[in-house]
PDB file of N, CA and C in Angstrom:
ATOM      1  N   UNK A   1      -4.143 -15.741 -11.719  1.00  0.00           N
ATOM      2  CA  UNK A   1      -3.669 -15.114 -12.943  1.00  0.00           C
ATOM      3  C   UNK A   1      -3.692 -13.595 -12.787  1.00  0.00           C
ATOM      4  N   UNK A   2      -2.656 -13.139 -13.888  1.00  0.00           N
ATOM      5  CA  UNK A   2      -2.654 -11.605 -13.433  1.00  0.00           C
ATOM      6  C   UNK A   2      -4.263 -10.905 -14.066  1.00  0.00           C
ATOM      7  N   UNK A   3      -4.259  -9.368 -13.229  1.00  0.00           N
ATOM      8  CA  UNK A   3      -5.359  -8.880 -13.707  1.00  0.00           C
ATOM      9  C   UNK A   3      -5.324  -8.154 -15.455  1.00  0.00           C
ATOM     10  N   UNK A   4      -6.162  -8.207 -15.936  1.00  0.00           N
ATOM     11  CA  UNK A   4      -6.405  -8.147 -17.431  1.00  0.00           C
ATOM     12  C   UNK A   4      -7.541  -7.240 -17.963  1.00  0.00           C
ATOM     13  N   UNK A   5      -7.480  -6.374 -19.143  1.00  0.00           N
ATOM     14  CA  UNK A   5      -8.558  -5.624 -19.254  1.00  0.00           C
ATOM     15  C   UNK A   5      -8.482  -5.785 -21.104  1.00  0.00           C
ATOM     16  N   UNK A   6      -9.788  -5.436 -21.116  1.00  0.00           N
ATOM     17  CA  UNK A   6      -9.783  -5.481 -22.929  1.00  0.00           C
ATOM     18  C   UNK A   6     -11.047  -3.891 -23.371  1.00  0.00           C
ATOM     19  N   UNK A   7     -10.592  -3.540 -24.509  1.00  0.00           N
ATOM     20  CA  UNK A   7     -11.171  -2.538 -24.863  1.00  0.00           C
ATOM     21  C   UNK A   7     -12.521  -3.333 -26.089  1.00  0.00           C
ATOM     22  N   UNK A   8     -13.566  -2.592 -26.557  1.00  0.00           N
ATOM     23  CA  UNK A   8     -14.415  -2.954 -27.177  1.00  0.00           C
ATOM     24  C   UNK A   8     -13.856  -3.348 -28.555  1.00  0.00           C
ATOM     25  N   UNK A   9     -13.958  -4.586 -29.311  1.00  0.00           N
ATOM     26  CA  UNK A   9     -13.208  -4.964 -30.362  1.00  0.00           C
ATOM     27  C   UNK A   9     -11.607  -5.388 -30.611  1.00  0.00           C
ATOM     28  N   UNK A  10     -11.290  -5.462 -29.064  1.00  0.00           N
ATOM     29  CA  UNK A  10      -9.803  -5.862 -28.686  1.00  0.00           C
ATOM     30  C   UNK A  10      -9.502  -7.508 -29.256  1.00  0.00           C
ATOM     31  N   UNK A  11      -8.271  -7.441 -29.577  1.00  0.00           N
ATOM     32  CA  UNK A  11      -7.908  -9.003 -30.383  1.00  0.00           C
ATOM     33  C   UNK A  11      -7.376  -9.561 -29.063  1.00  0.00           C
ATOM     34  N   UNK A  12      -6.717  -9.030 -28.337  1.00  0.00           N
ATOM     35  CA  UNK A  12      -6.312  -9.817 -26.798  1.00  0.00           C
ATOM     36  C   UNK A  12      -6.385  -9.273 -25.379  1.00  0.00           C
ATOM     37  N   UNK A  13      -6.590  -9.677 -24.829  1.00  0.00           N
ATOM     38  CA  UNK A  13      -6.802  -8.883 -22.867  1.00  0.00           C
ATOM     39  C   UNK A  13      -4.869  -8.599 -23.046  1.00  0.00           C
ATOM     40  N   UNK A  14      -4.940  -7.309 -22.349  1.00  0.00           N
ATOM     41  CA  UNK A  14      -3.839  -6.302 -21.841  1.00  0.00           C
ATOM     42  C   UNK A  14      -3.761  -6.624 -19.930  1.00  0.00           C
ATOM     43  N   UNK A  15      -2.257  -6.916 -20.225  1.00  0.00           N
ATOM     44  CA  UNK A  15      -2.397  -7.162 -18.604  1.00  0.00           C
ATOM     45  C   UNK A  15      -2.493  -5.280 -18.020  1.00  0.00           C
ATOM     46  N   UNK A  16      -2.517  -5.343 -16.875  1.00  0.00           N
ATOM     47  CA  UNK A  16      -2.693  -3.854 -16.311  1.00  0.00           C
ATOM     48  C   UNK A  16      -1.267  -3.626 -15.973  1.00  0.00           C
ATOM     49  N   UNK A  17      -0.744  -2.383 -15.562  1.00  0.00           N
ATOM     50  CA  UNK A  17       0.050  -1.947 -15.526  1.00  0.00           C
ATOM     51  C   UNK A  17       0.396  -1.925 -13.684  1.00  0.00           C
ATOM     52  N   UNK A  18       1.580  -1.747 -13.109  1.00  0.00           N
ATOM     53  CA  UNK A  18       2.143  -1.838 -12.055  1.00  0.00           C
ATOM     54  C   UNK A  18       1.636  -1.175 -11.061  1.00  0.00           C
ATOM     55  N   UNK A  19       0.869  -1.510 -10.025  1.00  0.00           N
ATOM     56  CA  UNK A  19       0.244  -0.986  -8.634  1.00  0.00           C
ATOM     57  C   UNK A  19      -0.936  -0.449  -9.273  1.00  0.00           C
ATOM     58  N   UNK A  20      -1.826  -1.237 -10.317  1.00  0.00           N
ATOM     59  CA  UNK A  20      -3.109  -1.227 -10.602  1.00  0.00           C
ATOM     60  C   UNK A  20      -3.500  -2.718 -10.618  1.00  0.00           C
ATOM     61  N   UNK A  21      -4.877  -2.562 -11.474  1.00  0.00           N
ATOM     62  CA  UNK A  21      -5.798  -3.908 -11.065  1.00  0.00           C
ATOM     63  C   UNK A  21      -7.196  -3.804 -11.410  1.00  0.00           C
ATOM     64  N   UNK A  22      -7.649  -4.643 -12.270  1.00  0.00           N
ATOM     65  CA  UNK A  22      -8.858  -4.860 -12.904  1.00  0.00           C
ATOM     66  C   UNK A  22      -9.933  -5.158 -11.690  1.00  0.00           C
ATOM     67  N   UNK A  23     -10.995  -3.749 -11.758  1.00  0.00           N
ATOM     68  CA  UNK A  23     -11.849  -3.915 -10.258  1.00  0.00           C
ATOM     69  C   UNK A  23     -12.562  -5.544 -10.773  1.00  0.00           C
ATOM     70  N   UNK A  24     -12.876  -6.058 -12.020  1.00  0.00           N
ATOM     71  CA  UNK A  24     -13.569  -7.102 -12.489  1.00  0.00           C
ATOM     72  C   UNK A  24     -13.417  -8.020 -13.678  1.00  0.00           C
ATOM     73  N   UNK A  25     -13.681  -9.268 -13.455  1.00  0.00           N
ATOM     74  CA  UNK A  25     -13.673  -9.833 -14.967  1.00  0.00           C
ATOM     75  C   UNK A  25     -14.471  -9.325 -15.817  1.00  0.00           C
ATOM     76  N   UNK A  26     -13.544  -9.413 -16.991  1.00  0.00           N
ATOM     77  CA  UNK A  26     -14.070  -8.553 -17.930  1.00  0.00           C
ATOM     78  C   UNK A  26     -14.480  -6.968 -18.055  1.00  0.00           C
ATOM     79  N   UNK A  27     -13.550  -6.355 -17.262  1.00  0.00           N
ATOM     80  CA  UNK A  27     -13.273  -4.837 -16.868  1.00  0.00           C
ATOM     81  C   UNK A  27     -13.073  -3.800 -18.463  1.00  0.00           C
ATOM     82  N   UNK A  28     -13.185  -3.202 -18.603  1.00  0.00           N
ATOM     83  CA  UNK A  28     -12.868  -2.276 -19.671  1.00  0.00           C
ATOM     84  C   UNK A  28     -11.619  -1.341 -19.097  1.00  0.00           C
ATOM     85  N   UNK A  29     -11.200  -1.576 -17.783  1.00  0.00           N
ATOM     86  CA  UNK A  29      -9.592  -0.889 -17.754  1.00  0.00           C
ATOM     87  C   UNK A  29      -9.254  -1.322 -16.070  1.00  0.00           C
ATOM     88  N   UNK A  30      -8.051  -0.975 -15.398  1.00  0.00           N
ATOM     89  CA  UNK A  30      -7.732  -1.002 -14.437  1.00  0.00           C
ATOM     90  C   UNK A  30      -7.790   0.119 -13.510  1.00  0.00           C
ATOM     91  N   UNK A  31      -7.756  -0.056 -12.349  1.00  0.00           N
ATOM     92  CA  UNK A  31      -8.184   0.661 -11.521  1.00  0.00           C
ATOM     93  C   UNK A  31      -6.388   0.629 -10.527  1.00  0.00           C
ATOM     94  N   UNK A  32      -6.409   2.461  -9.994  1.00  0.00           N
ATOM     95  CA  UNK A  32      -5.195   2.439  -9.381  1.00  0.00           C
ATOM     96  C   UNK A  32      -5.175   1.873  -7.754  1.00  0.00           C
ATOM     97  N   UNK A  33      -4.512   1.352  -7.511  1.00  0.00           N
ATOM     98  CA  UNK A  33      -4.468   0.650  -5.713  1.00  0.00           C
ATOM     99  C   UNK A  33      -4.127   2.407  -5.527  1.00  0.00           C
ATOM    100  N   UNK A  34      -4.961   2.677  -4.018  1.00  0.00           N
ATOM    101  CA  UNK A  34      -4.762   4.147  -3.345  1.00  0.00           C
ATOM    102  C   UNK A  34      -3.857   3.897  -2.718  1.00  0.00           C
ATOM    103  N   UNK A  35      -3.324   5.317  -2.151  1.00  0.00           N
ATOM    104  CA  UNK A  35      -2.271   5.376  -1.270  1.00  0.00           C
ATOM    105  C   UNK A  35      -2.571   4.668   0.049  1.00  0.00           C
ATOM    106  N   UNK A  36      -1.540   4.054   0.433  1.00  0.00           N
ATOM    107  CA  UNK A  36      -1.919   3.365   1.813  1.00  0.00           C
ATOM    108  C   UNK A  36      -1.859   1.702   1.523  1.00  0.00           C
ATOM    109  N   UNK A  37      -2.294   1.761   0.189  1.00  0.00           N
ATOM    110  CA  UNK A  37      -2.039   0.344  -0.521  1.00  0.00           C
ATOM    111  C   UNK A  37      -1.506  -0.083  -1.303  1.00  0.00           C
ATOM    112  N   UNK A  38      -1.048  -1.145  -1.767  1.00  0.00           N
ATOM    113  CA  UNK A  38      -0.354  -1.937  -2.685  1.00  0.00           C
ATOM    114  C   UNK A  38      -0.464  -2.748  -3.520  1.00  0.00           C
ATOM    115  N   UNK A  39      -0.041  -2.676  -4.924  1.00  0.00           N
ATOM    116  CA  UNK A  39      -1.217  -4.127  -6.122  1.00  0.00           C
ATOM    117  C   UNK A  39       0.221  -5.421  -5.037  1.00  0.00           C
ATOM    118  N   UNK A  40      -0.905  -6.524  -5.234  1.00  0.00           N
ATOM    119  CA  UNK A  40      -0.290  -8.237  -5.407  1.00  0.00           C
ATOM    120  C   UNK A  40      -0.190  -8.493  -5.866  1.00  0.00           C
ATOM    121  N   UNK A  41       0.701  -9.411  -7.142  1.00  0.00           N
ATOM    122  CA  UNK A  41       0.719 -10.111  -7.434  1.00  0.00           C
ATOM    123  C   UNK A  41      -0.508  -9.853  -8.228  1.00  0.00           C
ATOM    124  N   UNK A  42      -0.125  -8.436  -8.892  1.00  0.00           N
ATOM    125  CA  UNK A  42      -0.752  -8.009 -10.540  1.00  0.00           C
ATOM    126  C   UNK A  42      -2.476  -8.483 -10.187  1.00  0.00           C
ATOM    127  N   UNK A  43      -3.023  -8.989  -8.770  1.00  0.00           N
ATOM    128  CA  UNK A  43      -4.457  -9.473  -8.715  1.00  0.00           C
ATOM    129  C   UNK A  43      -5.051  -8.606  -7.775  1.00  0.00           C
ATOM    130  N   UNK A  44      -4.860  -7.953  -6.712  1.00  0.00           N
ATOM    131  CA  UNK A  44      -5.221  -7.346  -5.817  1.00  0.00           C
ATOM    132  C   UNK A  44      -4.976  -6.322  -5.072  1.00  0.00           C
ATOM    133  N   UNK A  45      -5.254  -5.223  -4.706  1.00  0.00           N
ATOM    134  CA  UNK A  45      -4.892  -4.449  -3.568  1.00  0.00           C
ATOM    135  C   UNK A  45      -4.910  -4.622  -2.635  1.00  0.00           C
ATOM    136  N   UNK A  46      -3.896  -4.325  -1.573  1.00  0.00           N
ATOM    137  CA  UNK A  46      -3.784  -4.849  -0.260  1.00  0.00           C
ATOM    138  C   UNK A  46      -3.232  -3.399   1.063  1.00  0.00           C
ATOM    139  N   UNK A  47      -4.447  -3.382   2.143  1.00  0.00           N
ATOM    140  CA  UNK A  47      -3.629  -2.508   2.875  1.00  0.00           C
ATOM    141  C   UNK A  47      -2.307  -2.714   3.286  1.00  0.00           C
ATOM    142  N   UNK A  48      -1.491  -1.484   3.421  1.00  0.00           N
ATOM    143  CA  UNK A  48      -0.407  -1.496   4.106  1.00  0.00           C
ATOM    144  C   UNK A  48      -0.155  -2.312   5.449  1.00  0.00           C
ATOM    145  N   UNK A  49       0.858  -3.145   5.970  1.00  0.00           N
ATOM    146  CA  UNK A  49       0.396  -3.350   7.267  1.00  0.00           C
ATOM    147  C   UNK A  49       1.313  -2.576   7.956  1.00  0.00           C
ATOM    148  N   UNK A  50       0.940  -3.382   9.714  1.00  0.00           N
ATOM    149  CA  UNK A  50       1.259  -1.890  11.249  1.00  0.00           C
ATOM    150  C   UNK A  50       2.621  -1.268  10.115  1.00  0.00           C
ATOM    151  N   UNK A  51       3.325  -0.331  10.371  1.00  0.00           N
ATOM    152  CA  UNK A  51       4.903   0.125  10.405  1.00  0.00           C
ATOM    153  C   UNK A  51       5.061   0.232   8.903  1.00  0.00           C
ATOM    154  N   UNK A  52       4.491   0.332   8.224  1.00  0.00           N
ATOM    155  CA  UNK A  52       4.317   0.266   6.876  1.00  0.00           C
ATOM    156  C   UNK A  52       3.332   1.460   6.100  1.00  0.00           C
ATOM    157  N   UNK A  53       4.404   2.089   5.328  1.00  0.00           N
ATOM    158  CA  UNK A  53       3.348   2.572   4.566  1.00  0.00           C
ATOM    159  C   UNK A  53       3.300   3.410   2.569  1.00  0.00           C
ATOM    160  N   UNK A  54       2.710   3.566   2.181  1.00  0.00           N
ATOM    161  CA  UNK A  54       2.462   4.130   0.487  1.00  0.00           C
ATOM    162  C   UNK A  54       2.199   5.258   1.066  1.00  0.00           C
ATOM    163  N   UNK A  55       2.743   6.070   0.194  1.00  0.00           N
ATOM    164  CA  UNK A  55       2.467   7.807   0.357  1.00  0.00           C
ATOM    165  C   UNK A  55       1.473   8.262  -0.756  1.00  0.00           C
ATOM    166  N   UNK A  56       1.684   7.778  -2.141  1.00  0.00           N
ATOM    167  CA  UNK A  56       0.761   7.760  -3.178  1.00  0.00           C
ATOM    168  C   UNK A  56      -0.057   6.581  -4.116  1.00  0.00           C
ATOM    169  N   UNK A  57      -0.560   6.671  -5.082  1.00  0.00           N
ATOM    170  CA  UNK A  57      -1.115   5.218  -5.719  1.00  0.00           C
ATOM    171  C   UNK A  57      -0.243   4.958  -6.675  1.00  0.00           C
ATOM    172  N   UNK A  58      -0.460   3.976  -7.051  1.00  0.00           N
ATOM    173  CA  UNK A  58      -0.116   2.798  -7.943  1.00  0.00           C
ATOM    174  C   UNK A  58       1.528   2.312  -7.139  1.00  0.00           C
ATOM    175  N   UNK A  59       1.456   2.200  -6.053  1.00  0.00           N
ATOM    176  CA  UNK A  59       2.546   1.335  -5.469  1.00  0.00           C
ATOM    177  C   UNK A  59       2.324  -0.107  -5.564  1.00  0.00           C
ATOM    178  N   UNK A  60       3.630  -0.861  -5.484  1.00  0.00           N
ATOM    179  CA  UNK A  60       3.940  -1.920  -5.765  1.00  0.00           C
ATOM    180  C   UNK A  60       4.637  -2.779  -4.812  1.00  0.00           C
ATOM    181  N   UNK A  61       4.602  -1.709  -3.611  1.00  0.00           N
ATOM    182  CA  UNK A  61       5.322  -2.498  -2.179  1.00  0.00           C
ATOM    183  C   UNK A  61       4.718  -1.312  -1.374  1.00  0.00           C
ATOM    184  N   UNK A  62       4.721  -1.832   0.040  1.00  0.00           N
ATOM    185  CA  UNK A  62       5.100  -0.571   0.867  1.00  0.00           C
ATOM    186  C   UNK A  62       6.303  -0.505   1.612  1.00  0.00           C
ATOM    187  N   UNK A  63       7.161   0.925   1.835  1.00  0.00           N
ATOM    188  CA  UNK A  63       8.181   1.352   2.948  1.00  0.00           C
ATOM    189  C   UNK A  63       7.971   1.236   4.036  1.00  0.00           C
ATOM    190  N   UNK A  64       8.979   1.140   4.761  1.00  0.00           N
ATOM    191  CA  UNK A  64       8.710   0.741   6.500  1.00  0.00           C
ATOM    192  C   UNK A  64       9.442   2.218   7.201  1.00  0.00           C
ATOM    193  N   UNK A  65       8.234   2.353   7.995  1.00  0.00           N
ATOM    194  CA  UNK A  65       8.410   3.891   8.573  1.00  0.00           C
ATOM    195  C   UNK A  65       9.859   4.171   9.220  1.00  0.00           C
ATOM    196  N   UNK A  66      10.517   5.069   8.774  1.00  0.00           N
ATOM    197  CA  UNK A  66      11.744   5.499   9.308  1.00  0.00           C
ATOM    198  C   UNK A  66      11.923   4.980  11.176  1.00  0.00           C
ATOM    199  N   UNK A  67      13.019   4.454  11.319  1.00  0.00           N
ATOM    200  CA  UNK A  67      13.240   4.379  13.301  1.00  0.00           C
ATOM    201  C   UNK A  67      13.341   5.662  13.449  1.00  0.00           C
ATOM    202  N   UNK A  68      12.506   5.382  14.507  1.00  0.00           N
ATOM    203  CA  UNK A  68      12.229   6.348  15.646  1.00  0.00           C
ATOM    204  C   UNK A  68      10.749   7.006  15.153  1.00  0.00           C
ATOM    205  N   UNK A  69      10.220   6.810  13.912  1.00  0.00           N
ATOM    206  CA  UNK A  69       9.021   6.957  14.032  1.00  0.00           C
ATOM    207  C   UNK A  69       7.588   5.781  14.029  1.00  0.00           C
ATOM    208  N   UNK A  70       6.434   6.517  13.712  1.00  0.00           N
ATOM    209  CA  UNK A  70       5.677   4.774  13.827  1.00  0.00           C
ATOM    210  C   UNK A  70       4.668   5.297  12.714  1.00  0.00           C
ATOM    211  N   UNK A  71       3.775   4.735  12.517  1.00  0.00           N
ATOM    212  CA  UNK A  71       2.931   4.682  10.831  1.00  0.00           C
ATOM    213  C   UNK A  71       1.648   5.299  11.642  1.00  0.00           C
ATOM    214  N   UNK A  72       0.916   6.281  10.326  1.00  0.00           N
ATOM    215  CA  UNK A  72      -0.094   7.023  10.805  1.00  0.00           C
ATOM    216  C   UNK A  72      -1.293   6.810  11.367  1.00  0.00           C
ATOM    217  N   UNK A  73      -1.514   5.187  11.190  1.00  0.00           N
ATOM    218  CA  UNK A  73      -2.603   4.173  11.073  1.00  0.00           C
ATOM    219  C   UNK A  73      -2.291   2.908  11.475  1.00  0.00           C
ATOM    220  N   UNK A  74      -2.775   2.404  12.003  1.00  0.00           N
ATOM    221  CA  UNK A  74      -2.287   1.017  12.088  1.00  0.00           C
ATOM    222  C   UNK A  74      -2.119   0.230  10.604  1.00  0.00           C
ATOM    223  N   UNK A  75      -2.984   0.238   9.998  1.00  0.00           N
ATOM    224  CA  UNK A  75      -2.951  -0.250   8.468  1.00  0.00           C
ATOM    225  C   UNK A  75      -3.289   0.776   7.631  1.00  0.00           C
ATOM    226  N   UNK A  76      -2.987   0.246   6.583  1.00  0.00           N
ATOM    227  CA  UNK A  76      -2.991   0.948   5.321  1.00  0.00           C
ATOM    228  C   UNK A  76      -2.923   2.651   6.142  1.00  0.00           C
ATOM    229  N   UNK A  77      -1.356   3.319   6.032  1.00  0.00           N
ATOM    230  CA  UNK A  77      -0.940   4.361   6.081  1.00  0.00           C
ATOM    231  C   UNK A  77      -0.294   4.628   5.219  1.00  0.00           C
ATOM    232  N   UNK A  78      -0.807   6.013   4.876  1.00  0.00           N
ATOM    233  CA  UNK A  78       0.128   7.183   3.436  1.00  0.00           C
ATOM    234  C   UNK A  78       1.013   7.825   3.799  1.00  0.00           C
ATOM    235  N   UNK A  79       1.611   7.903   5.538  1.00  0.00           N
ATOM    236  CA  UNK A  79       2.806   8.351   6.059  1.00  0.00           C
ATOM    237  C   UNK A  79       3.510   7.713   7.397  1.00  0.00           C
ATOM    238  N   UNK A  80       4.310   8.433   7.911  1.00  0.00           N
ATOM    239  CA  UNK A  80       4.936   7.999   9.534  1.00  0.00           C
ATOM    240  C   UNK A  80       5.210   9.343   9.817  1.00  0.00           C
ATOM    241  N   UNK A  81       4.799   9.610  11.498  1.00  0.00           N
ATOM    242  CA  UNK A  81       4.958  10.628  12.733  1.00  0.00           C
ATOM    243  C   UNK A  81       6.106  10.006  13.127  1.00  0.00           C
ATOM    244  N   UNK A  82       7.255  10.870  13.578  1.00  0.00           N
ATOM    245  CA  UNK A  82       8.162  11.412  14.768  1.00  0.00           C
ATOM    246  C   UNK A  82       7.577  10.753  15.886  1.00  0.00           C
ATOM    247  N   UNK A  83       8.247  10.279  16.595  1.00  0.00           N
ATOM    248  CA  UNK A  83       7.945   9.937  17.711  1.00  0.00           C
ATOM    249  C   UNK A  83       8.396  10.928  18.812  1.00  0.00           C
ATOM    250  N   UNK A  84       7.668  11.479  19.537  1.00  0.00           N
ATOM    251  CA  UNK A  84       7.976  12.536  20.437  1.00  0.00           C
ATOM    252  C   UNK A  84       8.837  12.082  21.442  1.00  0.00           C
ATOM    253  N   UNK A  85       9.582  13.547  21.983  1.00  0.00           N
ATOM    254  CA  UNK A  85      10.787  13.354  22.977  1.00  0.00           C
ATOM    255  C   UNK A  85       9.942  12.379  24.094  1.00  0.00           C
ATOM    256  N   UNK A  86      10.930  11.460  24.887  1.00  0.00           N
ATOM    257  CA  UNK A  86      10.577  10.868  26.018  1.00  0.00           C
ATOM    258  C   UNK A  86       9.545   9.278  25.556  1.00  0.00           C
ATOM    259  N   UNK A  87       9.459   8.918  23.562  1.00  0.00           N
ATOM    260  CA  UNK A  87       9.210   8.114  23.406  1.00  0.00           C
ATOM    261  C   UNK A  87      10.231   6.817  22.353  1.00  0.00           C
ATOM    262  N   UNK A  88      10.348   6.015  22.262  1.00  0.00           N
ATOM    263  CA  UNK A  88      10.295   5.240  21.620  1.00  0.00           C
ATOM    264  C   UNK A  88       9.693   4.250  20.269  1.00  0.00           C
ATOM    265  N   UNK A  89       9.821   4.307  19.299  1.00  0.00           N
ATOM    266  CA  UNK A  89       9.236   3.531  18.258  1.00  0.00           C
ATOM    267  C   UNK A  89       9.521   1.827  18.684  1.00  0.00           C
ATOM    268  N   UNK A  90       8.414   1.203  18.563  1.00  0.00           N
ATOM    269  CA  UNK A  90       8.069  -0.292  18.750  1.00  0.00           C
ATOM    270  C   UNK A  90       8.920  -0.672  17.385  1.00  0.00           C
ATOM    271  N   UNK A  91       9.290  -1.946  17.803  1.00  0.00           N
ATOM    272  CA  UNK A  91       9.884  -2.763  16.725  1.00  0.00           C
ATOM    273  C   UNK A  91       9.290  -3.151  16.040  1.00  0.00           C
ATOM    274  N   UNK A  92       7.590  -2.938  15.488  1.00  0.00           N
ATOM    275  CA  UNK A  92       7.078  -3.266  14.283  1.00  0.00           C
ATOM    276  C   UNK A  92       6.867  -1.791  13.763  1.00  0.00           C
ATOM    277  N   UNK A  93       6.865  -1.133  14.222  1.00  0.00           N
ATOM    278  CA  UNK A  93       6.505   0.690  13.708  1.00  0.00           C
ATOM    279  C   UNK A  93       5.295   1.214  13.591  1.00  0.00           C
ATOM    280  N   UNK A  94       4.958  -0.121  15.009  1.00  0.00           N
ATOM    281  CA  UNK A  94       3.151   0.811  14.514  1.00  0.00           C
ATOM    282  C   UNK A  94       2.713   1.582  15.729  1.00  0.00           C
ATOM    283  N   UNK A  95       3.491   2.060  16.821  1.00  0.00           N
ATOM    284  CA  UNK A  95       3.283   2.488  17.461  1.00  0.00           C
ATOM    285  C   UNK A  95       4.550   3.579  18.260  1.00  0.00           C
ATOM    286  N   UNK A  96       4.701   4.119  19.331  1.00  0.00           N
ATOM    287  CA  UNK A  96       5.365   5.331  19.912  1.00  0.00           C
ATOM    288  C   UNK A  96       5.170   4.658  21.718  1.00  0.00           C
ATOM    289  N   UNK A  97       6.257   4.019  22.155  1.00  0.00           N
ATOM    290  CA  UNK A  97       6.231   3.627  23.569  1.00  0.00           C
ATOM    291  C   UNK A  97       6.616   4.919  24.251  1.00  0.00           C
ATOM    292  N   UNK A  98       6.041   4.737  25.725  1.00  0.00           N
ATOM    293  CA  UNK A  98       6.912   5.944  26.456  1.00  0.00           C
ATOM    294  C   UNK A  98       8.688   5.084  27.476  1.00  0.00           C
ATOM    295  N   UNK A  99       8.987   6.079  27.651  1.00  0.00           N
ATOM    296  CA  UNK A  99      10.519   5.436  27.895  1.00  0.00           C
ATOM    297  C   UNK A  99      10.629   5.701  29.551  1.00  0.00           C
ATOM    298  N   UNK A 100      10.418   4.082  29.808  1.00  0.00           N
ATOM    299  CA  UNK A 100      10.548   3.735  31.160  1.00  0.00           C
ATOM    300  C   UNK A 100      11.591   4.764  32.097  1.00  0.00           C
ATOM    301  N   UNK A 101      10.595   4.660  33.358  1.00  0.00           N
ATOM    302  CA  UNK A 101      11.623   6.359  34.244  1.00  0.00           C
ATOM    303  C   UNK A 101      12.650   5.357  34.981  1.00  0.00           C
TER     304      UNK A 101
END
């Protein structure tokens, strides 16, 4: 079920709002997923994975690092590097090959 928060004397639980998430049952508010991560399915935060990444919070997906570059982190990354002359970006984007002589 999605995550839910209620204020003191509340008549019904409030679902949370988009790329947040109740740290607990019975929370008094939601909490923002950080950059690098993403809410699920209104229940969880989840790191970014390889080639993937959130630049700020309350995301709701992550972007897949531009070709030709690769993600700052293997997981949960808030950007993507250029891949330097004489390399290659891997087909998942989590890395920078060098280019066979």
């Amino acid at each position: 079920s999605a995550s839910t928060f209620s204020l003191a004397g509340s008549l019904a639980c409030t679902t949370c709002d988009p790329g947040t998430v109740a740290p607990a049952k019975r929370a008094p508010g939601c909490i923002d997923c950080l950059a690098g991560s993403f809410e699920v399915d209104n229940r969880a935060c989840q790191l970014c994975s390889v080639g993937k990444f959130s630049a700020g919070p309350r995301a709701t997906s992550c972007d897949a690092c531009p070709p030709g570059s690769k993600s700052l982190t293997k997981t949960g990354a808030t950007g993507c590097v250029e891949c330097p002359p004489g390399f290659a970006s891997s087909a998942d984007g989590g890395s920078c090959d060098a280019c066979a002589l």
